[in-house]
N, C-alpha and C. Protein backbone atom coordinates (compact mmCIF):
# COMPACT_ATOMS: atom_id res chain seq x y z
N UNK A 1 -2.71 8.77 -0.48
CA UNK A 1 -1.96 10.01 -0.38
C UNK A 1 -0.46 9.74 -0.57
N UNK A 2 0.10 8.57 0.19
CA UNK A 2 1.56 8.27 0.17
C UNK A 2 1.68 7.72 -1.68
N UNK A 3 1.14 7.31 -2.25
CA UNK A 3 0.94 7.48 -3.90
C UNK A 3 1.01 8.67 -4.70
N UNK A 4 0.39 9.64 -4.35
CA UNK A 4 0.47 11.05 -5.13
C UNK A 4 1.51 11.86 -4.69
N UNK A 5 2.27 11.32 -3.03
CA UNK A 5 3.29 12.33 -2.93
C UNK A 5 4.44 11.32 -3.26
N UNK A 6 4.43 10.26 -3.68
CA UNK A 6 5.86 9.42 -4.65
C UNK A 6 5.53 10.14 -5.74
N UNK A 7 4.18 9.90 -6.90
CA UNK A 7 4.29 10.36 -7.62
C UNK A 7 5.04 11.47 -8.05
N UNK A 8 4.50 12.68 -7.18
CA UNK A 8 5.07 14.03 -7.45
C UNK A 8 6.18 14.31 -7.23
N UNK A 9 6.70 13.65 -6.13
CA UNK A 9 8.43 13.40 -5.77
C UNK A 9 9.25 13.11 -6.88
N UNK A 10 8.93 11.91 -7.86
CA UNK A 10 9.02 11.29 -8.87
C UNK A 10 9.25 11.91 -10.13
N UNK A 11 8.39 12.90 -10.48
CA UNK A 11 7.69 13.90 -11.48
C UNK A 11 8.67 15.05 -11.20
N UNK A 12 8.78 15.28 -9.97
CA UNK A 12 10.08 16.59 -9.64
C UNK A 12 11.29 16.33 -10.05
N UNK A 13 11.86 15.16 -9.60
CA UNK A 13 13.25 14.22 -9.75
C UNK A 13 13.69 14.37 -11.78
N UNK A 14 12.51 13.96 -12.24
CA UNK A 14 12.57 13.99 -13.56
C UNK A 14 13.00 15.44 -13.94
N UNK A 15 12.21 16.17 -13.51
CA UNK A 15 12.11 17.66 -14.12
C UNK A 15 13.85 18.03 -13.74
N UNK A 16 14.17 18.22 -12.79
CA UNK A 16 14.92 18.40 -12.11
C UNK A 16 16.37 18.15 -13.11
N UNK A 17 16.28 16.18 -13.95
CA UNK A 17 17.70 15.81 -13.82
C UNK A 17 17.68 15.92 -15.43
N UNK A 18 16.36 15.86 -16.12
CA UNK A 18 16.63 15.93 -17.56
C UNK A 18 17.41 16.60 -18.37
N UNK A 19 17.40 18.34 -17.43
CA UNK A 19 17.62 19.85 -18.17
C UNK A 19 19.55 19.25 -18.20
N UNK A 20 19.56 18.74 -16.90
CA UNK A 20 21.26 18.62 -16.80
C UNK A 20 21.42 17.46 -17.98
N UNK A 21 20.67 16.22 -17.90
CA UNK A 21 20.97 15.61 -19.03
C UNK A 21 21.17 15.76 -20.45
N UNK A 22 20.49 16.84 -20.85
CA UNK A 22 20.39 17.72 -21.88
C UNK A 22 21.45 18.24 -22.08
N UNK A 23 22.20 19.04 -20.98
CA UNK A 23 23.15 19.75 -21.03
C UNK A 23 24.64 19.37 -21.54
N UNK A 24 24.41 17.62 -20.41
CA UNK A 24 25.67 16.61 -21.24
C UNK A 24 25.84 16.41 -22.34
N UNK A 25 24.66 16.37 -22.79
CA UNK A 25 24.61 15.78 -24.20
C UNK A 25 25.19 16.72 -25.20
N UNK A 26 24.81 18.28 -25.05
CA UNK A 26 25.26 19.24 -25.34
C UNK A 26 26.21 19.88 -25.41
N UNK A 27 27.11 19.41 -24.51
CA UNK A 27 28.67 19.31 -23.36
C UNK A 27 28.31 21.17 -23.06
N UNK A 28 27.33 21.84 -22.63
CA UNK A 28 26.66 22.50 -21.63
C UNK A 28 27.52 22.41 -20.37
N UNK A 29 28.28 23.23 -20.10
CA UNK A 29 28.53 23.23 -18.49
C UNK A 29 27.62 22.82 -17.45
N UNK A 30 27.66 22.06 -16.45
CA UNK A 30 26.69 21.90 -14.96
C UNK A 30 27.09 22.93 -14.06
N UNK A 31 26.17 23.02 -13.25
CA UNK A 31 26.84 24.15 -11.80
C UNK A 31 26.40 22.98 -10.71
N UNK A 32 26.76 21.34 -10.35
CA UNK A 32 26.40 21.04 -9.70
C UNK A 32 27.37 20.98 -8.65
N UNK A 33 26.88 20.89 -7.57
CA UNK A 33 27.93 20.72 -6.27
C UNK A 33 28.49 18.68 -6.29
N UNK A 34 29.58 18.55 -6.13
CA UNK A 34 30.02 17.18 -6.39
C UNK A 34 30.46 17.17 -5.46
N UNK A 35 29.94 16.40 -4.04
CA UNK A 35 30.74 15.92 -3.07
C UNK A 35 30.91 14.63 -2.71
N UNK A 36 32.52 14.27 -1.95
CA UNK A 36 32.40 12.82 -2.00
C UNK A 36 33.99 12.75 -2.96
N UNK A 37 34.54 11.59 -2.80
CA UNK A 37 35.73 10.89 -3.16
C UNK A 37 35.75 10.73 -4.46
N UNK A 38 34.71 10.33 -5.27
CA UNK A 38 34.75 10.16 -6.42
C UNK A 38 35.35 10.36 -7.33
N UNK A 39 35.95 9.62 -8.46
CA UNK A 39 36.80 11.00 -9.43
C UNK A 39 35.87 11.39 -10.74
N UNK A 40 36.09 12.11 -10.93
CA UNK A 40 35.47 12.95 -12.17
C UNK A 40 34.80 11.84 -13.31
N UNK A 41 33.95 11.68 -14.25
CA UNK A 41 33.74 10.89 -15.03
C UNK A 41 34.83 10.65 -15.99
N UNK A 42 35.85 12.08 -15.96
CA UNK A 42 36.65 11.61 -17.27
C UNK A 42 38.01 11.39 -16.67
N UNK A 43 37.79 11.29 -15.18
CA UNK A 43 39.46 11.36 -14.59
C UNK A 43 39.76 10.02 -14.61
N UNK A 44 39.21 8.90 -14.83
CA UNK A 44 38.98 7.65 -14.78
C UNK A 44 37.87 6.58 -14.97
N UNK A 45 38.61 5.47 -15.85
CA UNK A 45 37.20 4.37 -16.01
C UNK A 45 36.43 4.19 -15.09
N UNK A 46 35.11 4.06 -15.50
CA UNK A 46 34.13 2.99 -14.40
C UNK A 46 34.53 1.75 -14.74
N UNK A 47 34.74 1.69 -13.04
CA UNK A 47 34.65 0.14 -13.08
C UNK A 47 33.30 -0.20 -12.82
N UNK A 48 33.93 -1.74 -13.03
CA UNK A 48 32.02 -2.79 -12.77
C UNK A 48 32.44 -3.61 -12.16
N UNK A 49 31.15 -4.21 -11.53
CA UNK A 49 31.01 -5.01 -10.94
C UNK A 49 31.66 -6.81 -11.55
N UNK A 50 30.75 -7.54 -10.87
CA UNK A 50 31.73 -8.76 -11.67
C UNK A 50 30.01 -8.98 -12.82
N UNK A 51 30.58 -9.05 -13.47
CA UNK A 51 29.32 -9.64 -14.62
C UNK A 51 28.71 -10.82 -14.47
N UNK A 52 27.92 -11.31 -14.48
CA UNK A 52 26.54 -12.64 -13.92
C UNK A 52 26.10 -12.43 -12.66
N UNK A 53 26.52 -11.38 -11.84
CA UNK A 53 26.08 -11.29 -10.40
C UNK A 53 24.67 -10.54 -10.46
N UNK A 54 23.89 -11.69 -9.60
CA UNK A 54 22.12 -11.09 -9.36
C UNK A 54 21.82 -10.87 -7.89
N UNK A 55 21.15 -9.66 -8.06
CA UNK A 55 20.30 -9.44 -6.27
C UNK A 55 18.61 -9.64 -6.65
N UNK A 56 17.73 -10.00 -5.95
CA UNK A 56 17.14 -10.14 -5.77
C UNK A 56 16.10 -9.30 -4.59
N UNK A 57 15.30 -8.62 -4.85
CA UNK A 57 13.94 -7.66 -3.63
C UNK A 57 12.89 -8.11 -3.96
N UNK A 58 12.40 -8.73 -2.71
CA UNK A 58 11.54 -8.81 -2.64
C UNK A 58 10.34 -8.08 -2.05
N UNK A 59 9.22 -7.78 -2.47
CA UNK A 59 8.30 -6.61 -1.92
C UNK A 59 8.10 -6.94 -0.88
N UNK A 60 7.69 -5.83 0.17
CA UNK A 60 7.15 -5.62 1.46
C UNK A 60 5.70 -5.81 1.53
N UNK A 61 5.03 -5.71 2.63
CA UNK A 61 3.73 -6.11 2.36
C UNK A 61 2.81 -4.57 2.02
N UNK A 62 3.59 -3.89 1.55
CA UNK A 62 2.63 -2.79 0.84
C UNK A 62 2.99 -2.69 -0.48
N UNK A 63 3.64 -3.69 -1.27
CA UNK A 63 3.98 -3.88 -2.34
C UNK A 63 5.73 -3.10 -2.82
N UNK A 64 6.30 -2.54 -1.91
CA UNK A 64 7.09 -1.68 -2.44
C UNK A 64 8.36 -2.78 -2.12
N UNK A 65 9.38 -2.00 -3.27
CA UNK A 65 10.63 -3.17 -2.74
C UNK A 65 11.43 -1.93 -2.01
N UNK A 66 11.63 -2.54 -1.47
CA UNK A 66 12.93 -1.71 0.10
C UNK A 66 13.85 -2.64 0.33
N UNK A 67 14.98 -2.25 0.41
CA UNK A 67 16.06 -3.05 0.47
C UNK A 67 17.01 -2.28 1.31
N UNK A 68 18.37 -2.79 2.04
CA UNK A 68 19.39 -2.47 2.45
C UNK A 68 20.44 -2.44 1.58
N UNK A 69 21.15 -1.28 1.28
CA UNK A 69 21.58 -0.53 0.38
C UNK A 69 23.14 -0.17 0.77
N UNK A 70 23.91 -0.65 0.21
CA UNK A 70 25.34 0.06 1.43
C UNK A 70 25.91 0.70 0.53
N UNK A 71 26.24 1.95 0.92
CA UNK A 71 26.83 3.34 -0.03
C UNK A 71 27.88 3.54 0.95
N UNK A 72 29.05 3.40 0.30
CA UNK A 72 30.39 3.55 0.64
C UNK A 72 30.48 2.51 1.96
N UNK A 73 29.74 1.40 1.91
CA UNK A 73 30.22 0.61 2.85
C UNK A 73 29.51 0.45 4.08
N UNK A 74 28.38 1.61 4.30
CA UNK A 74 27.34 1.52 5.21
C UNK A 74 26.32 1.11 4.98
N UNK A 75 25.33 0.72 5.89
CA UNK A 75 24.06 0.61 5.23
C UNK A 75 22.72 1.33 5.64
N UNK A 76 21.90 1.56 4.37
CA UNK A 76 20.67 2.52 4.61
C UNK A 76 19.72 1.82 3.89
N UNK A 77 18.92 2.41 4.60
CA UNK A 77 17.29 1.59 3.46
C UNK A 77 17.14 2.15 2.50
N UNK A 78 16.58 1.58 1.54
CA UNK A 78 15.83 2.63 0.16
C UNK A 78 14.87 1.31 -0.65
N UNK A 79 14.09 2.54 -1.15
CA UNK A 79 13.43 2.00 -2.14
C UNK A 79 13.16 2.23 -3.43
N UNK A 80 13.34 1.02 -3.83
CA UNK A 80 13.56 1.02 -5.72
C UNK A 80 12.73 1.87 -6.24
N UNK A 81 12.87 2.47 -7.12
CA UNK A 81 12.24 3.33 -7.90
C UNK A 81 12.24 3.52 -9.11
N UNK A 82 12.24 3.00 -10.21
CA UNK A 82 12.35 3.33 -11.75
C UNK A 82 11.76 4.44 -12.00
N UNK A 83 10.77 4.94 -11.58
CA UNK A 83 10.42 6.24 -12.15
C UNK A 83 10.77 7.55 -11.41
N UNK A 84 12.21 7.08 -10.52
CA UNK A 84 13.38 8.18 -10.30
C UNK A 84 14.33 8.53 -10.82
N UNK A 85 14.51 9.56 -11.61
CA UNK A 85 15.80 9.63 -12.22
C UNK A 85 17.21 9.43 -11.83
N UNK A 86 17.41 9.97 -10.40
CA UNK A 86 18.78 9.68 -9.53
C UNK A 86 17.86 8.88 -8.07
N UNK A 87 18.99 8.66 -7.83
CA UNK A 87 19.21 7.81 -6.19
C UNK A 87 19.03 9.42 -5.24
N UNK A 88 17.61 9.18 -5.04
CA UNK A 88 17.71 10.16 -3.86
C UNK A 88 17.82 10.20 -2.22
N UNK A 89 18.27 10.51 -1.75
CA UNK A 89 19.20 10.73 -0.54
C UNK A 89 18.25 11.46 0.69
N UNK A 90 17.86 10.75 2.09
CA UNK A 90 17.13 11.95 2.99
C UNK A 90 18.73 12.46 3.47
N UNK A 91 18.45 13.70 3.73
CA UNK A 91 19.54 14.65 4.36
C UNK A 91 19.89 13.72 5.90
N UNK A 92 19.44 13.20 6.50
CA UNK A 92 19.86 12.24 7.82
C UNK A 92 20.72 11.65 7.15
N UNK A 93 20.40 10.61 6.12
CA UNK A 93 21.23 9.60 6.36
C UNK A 93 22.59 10.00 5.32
N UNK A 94 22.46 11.50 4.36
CA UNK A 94 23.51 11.56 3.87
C UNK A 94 24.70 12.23 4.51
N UNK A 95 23.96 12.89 5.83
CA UNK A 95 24.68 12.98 6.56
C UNK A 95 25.50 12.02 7.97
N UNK A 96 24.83 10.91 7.93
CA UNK A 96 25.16 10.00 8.34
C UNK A 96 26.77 9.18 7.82
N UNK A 97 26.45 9.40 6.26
CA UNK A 97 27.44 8.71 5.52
C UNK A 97 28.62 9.62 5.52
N UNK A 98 28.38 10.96 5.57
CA UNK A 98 29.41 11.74 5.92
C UNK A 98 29.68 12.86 3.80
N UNK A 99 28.70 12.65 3.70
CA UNK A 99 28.26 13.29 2.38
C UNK A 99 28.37 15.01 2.13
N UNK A 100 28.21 15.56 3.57
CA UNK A 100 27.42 16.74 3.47
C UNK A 100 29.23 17.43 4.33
N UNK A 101 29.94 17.28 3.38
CA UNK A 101 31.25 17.88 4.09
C UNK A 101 30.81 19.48 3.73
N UNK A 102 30.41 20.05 2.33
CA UNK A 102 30.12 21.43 2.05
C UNK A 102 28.38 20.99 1.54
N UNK A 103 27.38 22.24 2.26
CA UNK A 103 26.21 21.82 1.91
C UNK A 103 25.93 22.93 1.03
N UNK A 104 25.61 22.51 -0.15
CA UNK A 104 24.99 23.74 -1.45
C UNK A 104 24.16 23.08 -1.86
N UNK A 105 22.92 23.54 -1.09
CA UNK A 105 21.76 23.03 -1.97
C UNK A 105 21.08 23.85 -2.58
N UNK A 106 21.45 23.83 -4.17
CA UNK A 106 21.18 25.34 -5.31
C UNK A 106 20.30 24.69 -5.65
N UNK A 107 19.73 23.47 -5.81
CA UNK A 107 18.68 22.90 -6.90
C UNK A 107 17.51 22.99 -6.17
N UNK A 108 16.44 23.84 -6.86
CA UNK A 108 15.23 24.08 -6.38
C UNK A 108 14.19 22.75 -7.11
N UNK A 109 14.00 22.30 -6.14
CA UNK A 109 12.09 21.48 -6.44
C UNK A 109 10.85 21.17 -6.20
N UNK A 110 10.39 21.20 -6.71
CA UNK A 110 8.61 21.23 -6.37
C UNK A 110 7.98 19.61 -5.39
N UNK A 111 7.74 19.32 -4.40
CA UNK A 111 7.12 18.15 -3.84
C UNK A 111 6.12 18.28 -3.82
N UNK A 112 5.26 17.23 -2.99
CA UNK A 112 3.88 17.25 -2.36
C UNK A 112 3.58 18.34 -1.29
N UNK A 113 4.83 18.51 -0.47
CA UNK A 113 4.75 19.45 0.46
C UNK A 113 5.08 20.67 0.22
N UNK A 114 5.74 20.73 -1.12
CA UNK A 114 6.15 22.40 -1.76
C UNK A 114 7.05 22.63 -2.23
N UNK A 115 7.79 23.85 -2.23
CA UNK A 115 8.94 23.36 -3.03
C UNK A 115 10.15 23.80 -2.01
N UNK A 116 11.30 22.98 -2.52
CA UNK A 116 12.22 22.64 -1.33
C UNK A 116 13.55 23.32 -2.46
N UNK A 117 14.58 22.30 -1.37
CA UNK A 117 15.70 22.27 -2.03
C UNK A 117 16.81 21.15 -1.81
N UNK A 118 17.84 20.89 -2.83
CA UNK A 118 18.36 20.06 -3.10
C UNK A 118 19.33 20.38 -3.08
N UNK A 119 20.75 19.10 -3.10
CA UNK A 119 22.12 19.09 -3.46
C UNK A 119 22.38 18.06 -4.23
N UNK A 120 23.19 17.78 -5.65
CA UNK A 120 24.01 17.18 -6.54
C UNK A 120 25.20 16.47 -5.92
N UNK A 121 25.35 15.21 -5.36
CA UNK A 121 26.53 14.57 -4.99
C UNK A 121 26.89 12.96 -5.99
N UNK A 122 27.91 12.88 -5.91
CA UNK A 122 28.66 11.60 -6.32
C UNK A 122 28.80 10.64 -5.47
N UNK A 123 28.14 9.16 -5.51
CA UNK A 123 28.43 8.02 -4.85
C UNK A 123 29.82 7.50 -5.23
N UNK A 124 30.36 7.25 -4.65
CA UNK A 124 31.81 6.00 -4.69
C UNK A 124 31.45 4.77 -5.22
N UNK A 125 30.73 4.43 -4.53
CA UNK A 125 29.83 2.92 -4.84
C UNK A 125 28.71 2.45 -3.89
N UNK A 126 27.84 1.94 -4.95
CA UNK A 126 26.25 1.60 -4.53
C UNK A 126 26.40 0.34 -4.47
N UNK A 127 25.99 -0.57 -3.42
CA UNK A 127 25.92 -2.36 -3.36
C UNK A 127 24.51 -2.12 -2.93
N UNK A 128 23.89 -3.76 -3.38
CA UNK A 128 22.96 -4.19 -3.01
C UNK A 128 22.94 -5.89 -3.41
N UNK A 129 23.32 -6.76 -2.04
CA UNK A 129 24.19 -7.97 -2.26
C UNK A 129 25.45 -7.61 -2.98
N UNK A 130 25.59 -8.56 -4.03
CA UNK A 130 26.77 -8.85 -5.00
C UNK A 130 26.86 -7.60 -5.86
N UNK A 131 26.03 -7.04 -6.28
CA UNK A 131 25.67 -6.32 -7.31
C UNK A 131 26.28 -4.69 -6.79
N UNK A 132 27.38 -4.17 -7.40
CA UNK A 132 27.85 -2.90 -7.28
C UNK A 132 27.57 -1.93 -8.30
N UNK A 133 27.73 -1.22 -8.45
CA UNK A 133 27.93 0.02 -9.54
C UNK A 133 28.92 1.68 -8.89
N UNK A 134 29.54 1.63 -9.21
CA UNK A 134 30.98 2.78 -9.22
C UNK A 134 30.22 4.22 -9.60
N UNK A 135 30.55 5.33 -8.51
CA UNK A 135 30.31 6.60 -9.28
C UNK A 135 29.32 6.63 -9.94
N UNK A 136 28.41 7.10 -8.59
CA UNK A 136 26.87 7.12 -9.06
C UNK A 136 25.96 8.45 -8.66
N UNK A 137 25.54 9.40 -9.67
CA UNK A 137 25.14 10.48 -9.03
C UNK A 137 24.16 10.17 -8.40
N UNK A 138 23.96 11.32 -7.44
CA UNK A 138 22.73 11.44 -6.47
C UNK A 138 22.59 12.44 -6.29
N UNK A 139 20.64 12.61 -5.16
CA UNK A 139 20.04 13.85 -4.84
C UNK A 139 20.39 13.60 -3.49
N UNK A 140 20.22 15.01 -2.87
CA UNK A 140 20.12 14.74 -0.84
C UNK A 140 19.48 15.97 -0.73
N UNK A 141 18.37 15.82 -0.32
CA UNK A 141 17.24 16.88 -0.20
C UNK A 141 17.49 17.27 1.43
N UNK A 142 16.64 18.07 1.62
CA UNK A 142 16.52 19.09 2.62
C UNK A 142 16.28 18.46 4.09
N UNK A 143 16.38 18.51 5.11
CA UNK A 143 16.15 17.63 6.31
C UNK A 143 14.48 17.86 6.49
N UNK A 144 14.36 16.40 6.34
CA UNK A 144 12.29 16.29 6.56
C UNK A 144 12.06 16.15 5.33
N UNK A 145 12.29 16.38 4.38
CA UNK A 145 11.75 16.08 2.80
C UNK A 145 11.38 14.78 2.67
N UNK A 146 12.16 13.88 2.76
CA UNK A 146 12.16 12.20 2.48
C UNK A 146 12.25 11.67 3.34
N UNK A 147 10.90 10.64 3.16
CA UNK A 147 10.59 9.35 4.70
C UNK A 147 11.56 8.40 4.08
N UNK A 148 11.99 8.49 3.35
CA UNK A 148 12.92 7.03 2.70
C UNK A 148 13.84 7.82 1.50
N UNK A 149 15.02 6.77 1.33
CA UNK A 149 15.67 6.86 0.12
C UNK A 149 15.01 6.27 -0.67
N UNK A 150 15.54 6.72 -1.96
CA UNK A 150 14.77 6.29 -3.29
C UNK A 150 16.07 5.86 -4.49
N UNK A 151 16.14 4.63 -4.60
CA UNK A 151 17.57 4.14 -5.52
C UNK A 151 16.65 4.27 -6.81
N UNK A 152 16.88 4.96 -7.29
CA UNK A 152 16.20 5.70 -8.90
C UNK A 152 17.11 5.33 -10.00
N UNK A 153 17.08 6.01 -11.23
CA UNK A 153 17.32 5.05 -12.26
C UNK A 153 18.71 5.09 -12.73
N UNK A 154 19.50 6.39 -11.82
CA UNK A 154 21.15 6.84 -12.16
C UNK A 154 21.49 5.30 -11.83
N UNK A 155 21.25 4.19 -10.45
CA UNK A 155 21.85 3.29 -10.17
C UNK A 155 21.08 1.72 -11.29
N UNK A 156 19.96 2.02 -11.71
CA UNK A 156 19.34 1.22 -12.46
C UNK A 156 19.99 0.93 -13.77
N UNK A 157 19.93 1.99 -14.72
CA UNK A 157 20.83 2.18 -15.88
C UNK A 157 21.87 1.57 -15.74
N UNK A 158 22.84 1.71 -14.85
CA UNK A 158 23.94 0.98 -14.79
C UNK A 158 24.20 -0.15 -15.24
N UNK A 159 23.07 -0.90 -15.09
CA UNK A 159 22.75 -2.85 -14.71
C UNK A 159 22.90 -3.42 -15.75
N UNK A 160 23.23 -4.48 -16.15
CA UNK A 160 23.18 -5.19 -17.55
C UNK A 160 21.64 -5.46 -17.71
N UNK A 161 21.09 -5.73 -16.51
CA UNK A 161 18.95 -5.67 -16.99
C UNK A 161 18.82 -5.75 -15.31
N UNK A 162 17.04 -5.18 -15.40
CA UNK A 162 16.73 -4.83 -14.23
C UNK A 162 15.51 -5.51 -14.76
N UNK A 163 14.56 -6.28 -13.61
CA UNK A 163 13.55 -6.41 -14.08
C UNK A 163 12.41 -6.59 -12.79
N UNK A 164 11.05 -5.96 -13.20
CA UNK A 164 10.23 -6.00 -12.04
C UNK A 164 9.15 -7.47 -12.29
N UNK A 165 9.05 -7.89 -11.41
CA UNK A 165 8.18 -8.97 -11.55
C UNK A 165 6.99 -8.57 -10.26
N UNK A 166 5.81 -9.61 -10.38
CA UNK A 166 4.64 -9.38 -9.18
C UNK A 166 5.19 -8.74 -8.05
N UNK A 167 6.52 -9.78 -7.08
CA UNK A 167 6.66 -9.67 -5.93
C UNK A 167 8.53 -9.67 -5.31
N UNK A 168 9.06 -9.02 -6.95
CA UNK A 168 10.44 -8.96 -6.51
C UNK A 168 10.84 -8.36 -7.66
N UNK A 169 12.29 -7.58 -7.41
CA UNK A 169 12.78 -7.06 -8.38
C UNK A 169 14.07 -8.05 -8.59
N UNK A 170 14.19 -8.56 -10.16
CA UNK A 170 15.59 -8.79 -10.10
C UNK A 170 16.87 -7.91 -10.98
N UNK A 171 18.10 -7.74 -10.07
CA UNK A 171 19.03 -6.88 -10.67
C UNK A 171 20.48 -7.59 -10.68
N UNK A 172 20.37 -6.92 -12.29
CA UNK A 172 21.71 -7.87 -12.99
C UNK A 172 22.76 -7.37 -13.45
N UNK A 173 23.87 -7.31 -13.27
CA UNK A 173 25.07 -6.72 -13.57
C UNK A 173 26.14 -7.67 -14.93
């Protein structure tokens, strides 16, 4: 069961981030809510990380990689996800981080449990070990939606290569 409701979690996330991806591509206006320090994509370069730096996850004993994750300097659990489009966020801990200064959650989505709702925010910066990435969008769903974060593929893409093996992920900047 905890398989078909990643799946569908998964399958929503997609639906969800493509239409906006589309839209970039299009230069389509967004209506997303951007909260958080961040500056704009065009108000300034991304920076990077230092280049040759590797982290390493190793799976848990239910096969999943979960790792400690520090977003803006704190730390939260999550788990890797390639077949997430963004880094999704439980409403605890994005409110924990101090994320949820204005809450607009306009983005409607479909789960296992039904359909909910969402908010569009900007990371500052995602670590995991050595390995950073700058200005990173994210989801932060509804309080109770998500037993876990999900570092999906907005923070993956980033990487100079990501790669899954049997019993660890390695990530390369």
């Amino acid at each position: 069961m905890r398989h078909i409701m990643l799946f569908a979690f998964t399958a929503l996330v997609i639906a969800l981030v493509v239409p906006r991806v589309m839209d970039r591509v299009s230069g389509a206006p967004t209506s997303s809510n951007t909260v958080g320090a961040a500056p704009a994509p065009d108000a300034a370069p991304v920076r990077r990380g230092r280049a040759g730096t590797t982290a390493y996850v190793r799976s848990d004993r239910n096969g999943h990689f979960v790792s400690d994750v520090e977003i803006g300097g704190r730390s939260v659990k999550a788990m890797i996800d390639t077949g997430a489009t963004n880094i999704a966020l439980r409403y605890e801990d994005a409110r924990d981080l101090g994320l949820l200064r204005v809450e607009h959650f306009d983005r409607k989505i479909s789960t296992a449990n039904g359909v909910g709702q969402a908010m569009m925010v900007r990371l500052n910066d995602v670590r995991i070990g050595d390995v950073v990435v700058y200005d990173v969008e994210a989801m932060v769903l509804r309080p109770g939606v998500l037993s876990t974060n999900l570092l999906g593929m907005s923070f993956l893409r980033r990487l100079s290569r990501f790669e899954v093996r049997s019993d660890e992920v390695v990530l390369e900047q």
